[in-house]
N, C-alpha and C. Protein backbone atom coordinates (compact mmCIF):
# COMPACT_ATOMS: atom_id res chain seq x y z
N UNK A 1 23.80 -63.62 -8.00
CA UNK A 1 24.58 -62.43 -7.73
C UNK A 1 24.13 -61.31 -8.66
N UNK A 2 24.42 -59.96 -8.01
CA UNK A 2 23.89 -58.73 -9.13
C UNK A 2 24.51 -58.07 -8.73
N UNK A 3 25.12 -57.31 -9.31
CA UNK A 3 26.15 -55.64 -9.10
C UNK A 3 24.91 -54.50 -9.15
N UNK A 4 25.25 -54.00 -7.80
CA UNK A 4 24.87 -52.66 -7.90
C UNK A 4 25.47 -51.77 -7.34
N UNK A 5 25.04 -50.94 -8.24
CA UNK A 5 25.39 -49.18 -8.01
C UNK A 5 25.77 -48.85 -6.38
N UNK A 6 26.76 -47.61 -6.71
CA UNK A 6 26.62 -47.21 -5.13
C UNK A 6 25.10 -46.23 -4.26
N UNK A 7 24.58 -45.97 -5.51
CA UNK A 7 23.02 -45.41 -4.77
C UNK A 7 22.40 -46.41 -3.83
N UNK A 8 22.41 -47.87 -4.46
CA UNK A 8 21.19 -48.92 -4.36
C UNK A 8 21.97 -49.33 -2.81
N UNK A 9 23.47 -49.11 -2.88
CA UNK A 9 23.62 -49.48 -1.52
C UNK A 9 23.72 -48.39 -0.09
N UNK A 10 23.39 -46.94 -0.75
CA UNK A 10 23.11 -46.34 0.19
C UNK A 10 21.65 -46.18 0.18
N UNK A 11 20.73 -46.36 -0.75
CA UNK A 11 19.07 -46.46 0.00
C UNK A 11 19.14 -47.65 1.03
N UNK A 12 20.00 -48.55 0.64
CA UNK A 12 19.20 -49.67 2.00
C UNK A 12 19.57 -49.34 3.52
N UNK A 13 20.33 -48.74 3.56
CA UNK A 13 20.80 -47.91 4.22
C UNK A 13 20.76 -46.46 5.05
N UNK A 14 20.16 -45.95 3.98
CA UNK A 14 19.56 -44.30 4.33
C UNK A 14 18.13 -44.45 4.25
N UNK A 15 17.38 -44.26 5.07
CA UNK A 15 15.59 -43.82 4.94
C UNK A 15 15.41 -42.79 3.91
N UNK A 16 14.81 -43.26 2.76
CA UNK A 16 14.33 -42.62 1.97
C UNK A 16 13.28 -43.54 0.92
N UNK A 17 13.24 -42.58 -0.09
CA UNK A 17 12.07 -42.90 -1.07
C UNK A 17 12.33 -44.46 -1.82
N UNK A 18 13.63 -44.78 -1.98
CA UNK A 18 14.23 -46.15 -2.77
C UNK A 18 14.52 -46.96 -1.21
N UNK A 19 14.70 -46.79 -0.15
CA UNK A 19 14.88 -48.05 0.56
C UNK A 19 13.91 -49.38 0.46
N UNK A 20 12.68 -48.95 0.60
CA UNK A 20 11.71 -50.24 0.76
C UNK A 20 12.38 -50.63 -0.53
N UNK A 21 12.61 -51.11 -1.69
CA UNK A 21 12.87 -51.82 -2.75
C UNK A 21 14.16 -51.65 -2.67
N UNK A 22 15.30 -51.32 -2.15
CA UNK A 22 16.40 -51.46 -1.82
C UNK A 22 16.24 -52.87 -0.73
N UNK A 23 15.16 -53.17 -0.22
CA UNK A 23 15.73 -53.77 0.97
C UNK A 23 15.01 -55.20 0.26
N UNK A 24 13.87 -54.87 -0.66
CA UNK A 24 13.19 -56.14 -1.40
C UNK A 24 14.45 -56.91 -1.97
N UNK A 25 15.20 -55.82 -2.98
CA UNK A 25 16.56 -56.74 -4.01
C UNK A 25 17.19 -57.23 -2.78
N UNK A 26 17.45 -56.69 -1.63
CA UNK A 26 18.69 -57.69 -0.96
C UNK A 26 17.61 -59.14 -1.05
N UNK A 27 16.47 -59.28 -0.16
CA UNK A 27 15.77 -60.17 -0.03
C UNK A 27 15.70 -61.08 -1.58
N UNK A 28 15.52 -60.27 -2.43
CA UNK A 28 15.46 -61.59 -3.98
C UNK A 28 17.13 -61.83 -4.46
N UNK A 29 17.83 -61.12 -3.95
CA UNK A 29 18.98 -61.76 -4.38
C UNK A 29 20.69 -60.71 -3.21
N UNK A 30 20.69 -61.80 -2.57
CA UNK A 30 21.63 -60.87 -1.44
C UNK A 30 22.64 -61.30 -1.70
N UNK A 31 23.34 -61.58 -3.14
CA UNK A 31 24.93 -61.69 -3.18
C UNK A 31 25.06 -60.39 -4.24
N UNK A 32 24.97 -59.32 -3.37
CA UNK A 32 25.85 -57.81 -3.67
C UNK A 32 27.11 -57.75 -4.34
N UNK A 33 27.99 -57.30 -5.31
CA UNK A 33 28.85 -57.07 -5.96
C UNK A 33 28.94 -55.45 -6.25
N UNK A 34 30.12 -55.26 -6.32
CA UNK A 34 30.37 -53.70 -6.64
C UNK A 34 31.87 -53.86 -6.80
N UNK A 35 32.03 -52.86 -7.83
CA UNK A 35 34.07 -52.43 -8.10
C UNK A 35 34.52 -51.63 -6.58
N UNK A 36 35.69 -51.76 -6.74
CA UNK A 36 35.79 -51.27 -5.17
C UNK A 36 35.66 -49.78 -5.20
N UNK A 37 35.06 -49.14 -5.97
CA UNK A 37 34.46 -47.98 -6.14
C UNK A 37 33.83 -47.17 -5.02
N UNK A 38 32.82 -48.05 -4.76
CA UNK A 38 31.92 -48.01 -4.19
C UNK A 38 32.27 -47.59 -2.62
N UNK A 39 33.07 -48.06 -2.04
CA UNK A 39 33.74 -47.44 -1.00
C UNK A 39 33.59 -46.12 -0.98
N UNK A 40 34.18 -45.61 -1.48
CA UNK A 40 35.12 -44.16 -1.66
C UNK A 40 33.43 -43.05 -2.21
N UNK A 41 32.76 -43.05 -2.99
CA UNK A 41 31.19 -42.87 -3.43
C UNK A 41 30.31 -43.17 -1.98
N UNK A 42 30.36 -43.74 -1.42
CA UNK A 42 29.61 -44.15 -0.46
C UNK A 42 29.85 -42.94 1.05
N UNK A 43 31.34 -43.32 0.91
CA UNK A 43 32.03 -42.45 2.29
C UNK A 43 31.35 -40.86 1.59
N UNK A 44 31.45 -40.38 0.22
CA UNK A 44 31.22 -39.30 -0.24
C UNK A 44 29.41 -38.57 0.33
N UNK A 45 28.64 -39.75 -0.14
CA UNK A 45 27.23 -39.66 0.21
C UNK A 45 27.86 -39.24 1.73
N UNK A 46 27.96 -40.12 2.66
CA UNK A 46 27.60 -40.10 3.83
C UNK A 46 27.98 -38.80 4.34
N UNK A 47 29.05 -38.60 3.83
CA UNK A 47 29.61 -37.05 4.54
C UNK A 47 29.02 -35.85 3.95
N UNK A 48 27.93 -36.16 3.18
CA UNK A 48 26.74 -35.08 2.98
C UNK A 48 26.05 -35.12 4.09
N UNK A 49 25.46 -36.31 4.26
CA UNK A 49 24.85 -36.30 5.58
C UNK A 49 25.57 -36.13 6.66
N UNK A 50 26.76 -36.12 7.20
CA UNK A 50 27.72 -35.52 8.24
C UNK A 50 27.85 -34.22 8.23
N UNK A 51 28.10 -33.53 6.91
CA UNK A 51 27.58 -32.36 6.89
C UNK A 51 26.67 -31.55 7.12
N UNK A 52 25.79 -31.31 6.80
CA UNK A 52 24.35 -31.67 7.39
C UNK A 52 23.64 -32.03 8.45
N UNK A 53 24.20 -32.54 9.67
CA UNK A 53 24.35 -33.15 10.46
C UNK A 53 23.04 -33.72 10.67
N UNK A 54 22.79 -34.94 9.95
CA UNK A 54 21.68 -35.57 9.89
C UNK A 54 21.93 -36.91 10.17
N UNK A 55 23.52 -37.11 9.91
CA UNK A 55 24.11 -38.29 10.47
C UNK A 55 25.34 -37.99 11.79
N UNK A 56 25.93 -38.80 12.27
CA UNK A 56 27.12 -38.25 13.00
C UNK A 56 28.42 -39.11 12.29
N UNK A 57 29.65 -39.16 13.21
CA UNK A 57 30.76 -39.66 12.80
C UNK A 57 30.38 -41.35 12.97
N UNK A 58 29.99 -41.38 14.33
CA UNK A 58 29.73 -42.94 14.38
C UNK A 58 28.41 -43.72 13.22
N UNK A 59 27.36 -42.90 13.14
CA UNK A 59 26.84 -43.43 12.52
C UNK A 59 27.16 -44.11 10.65
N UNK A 60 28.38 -42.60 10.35
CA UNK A 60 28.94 -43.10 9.09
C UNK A 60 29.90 -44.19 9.37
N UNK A 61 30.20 -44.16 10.33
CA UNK A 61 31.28 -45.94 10.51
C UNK A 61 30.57 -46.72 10.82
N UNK A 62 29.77 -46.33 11.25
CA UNK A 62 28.35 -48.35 11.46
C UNK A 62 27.85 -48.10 9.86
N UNK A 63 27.84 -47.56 8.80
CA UNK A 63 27.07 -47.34 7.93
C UNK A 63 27.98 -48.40 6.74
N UNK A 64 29.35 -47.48 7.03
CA UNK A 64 30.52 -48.21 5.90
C UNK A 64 30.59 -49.76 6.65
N UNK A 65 30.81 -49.82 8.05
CA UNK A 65 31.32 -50.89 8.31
C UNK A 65 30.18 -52.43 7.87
N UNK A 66 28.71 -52.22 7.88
CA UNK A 66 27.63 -52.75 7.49
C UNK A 66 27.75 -53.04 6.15
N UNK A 67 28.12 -52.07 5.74
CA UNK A 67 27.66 -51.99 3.80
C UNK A 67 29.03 -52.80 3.31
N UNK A 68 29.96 -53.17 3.85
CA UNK A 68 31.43 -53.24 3.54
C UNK A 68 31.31 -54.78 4.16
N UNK A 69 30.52 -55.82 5.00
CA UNK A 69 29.86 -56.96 5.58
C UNK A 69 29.02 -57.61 4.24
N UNK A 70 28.07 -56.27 3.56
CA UNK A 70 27.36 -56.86 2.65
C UNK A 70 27.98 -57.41 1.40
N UNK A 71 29.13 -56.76 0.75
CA UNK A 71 29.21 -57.17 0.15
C UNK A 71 30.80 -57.79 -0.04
N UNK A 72 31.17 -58.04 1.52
CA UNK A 72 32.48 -58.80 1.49
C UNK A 72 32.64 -59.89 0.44
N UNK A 73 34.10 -60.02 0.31
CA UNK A 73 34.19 -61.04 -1.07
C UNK A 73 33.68 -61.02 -2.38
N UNK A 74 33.10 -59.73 -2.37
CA UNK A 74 32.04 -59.57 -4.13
C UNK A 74 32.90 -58.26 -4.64
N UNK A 75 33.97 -57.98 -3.90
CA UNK A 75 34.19 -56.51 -4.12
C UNK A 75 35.73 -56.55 -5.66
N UNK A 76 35.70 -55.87 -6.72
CA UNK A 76 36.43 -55.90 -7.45
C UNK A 76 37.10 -54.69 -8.37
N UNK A 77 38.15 -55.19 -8.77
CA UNK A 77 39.28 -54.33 -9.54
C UNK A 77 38.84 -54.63 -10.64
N UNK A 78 38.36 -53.43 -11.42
CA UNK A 78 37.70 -53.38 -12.57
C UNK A 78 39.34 -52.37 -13.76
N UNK A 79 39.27 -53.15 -14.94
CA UNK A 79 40.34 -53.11 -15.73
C UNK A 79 39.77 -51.83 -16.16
N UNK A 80 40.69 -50.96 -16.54
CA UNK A 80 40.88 -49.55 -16.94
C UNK A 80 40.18 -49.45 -18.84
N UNK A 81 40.73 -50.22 -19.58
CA UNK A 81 40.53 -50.42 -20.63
C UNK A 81 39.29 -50.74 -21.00
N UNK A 82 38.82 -51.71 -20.38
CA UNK A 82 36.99 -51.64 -20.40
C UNK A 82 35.93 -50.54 -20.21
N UNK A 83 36.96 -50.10 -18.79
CA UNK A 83 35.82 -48.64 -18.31
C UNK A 83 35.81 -47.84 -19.37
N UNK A 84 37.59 -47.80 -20.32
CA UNK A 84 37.31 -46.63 -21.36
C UNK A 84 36.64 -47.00 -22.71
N UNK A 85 36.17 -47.99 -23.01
CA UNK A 85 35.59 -48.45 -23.83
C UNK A 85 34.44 -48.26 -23.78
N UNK A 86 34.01 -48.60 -22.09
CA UNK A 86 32.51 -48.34 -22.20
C UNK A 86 32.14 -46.86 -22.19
N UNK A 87 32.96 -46.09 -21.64
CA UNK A 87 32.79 -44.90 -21.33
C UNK A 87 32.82 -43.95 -23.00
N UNK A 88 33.48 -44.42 -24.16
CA UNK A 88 33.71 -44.08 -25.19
C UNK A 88 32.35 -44.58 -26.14
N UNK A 89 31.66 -45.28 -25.38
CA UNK A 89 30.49 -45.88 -26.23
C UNK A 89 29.25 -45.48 -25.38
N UNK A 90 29.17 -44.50 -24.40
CA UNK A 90 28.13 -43.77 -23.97
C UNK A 90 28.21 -42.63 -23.42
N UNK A 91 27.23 -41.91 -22.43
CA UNK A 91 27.35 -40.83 -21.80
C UNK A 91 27.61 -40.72 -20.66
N UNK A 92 27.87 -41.79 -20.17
CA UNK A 92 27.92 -41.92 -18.80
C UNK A 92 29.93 -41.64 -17.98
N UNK A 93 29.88 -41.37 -17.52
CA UNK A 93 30.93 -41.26 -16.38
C UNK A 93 32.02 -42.39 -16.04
N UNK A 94 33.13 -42.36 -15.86
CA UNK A 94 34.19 -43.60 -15.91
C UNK A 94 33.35 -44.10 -14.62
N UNK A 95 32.93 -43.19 -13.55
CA UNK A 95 32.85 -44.03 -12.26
C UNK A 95 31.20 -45.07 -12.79
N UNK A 96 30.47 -44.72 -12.88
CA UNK A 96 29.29 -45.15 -13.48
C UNK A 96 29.65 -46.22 -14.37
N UNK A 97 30.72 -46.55 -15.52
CA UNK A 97 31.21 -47.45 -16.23
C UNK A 97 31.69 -48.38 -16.01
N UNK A 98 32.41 -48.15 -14.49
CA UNK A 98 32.61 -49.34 -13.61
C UNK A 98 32.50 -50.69 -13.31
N UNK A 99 30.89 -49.98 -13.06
CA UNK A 99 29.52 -50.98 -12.30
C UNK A 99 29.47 -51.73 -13.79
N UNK A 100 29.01 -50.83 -15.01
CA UNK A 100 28.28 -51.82 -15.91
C UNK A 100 29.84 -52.98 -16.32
N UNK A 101 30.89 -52.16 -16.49
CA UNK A 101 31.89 -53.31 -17.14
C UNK A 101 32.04 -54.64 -15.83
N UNK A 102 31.63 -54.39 -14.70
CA UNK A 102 32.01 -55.46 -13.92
C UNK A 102 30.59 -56.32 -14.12
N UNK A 103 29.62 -55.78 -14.09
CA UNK A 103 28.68 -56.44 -14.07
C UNK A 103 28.71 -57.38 -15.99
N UNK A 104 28.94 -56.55 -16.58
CA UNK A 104 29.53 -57.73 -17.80
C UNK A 104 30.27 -58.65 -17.38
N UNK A 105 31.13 -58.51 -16.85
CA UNK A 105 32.65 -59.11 -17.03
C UNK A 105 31.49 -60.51 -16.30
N UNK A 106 30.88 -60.13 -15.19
CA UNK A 106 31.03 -61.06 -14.28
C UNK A 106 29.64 -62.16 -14.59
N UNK A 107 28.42 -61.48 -15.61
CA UNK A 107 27.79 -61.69 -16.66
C UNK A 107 26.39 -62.18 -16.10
N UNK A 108 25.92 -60.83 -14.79
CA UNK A 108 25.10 -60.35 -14.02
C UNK A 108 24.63 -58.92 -13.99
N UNK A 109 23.09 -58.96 -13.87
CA UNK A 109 22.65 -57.89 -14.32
C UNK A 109 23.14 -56.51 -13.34
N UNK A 110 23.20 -55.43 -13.29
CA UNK A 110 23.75 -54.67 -13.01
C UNK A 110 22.16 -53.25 -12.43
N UNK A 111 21.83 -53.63 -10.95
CA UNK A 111 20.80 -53.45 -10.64
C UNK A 111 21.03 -51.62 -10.47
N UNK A 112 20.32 -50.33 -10.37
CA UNK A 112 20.63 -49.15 -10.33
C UNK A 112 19.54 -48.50 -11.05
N UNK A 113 19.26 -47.36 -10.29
CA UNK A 113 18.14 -46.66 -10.62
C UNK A 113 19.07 -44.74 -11.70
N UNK A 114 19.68 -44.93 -12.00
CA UNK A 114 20.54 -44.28 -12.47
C UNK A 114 20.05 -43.90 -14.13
N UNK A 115 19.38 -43.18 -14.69
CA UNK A 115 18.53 -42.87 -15.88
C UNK A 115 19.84 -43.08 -16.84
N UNK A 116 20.62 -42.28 -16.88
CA UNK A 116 21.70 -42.43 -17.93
C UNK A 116 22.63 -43.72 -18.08
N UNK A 117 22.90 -44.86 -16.97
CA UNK A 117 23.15 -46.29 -17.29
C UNK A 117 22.09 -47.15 -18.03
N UNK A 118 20.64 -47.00 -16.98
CA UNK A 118 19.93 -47.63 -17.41
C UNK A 118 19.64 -47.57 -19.66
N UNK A 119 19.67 -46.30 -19.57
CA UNK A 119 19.23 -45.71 -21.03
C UNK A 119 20.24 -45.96 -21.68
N UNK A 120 22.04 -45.93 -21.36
CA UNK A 120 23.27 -46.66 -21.96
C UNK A 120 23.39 -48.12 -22.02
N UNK A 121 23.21 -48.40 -21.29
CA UNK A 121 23.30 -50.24 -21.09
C UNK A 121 22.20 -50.95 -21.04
N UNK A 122 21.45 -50.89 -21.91
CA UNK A 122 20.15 -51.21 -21.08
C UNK A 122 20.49 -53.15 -21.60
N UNK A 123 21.25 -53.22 -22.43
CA UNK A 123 21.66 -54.56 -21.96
C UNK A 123 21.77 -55.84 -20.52
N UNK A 124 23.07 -54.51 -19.72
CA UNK A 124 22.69 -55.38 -18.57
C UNK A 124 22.41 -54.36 -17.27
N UNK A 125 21.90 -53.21 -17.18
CA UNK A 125 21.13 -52.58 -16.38
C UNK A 125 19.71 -52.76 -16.40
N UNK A 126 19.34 -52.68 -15.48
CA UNK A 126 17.99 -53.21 -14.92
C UNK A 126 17.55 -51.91 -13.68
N UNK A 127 16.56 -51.11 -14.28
CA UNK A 127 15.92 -50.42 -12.71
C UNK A 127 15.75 -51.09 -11.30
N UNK A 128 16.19 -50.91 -10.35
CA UNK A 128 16.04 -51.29 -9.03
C UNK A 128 14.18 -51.27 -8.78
N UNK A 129 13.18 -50.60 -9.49
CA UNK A 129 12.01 -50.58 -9.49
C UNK A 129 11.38 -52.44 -10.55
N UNK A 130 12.28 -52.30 -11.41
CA UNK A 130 11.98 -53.13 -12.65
C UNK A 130 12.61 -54.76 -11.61
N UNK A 131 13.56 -54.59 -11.17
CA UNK A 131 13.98 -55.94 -10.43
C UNK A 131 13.60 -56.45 -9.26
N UNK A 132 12.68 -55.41 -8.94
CA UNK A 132 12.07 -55.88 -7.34
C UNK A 132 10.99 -56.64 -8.04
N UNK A 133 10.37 -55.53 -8.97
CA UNK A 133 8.45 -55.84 -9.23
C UNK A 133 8.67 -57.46 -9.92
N UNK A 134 9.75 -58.24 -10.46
CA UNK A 134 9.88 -59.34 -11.64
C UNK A 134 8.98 -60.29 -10.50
């Protein structure tokens, strides 16, 4: 199992520059984890692209409803007190603090191409580039 970010689960998802190695990590390790964060971040992305109209309405509900399949049963309530701990011991963002305190808690690396986790945690963050190439 590996927690990742809500980016890593919209490249596998969206055609772009990180999908091909978005789609390698599912293949080396497809038990997905995320705080239930990730929902709500995800719906956010997509309705850029709804905006935009590069996606439509249906396509953002086959998008959530897929991504929300992947990582059924991995999905978690991350304790408040951790996020502010971690968040008090770097630069990063409560939502960003999330990922790494669950991915502690749960004592799996915490996959994300995200410069300021990776460079905060580099404990248990790992580049999505760095975890495909292992």
């Amino acid at each position: 199992m590996i927690v990742v970010d809500t980016n890593v689960i919209a490249y596998l998802f969206l055609t772009g520059e990180y999908s091909e190695r978005a789609e390698i990590a599912l293949q080396v390790d497809p038990e997905w984890a995320a705080p239930l964060l990730w929902r709500s971040e995800l719906r956010s992305v997509l309705a850029g692209y709804l905006h935009k109209e590069v996606l439509t309405t249906a396509d953002c509900l086959r998008i959530m409803d897929e991504a929300g399949r992947l990582v059924s049963g991995r999905e978690y309530v991350v304790p408040s007190g951790r996020v502010f701990e971690a968040v008090s011991q770097s630069s990063c963002s409560a939502y960003d603090c999330e990922f790494v305190v669950l991915a502690q808690d749960l004592g799996v690396p915490l996959v994300t191409a995200d410069a300021r986790i990776l460079a905060d945690f580099p404990e248990v963050a790992v580049s999505l580039e760095v975890f495909v190439d292992r």
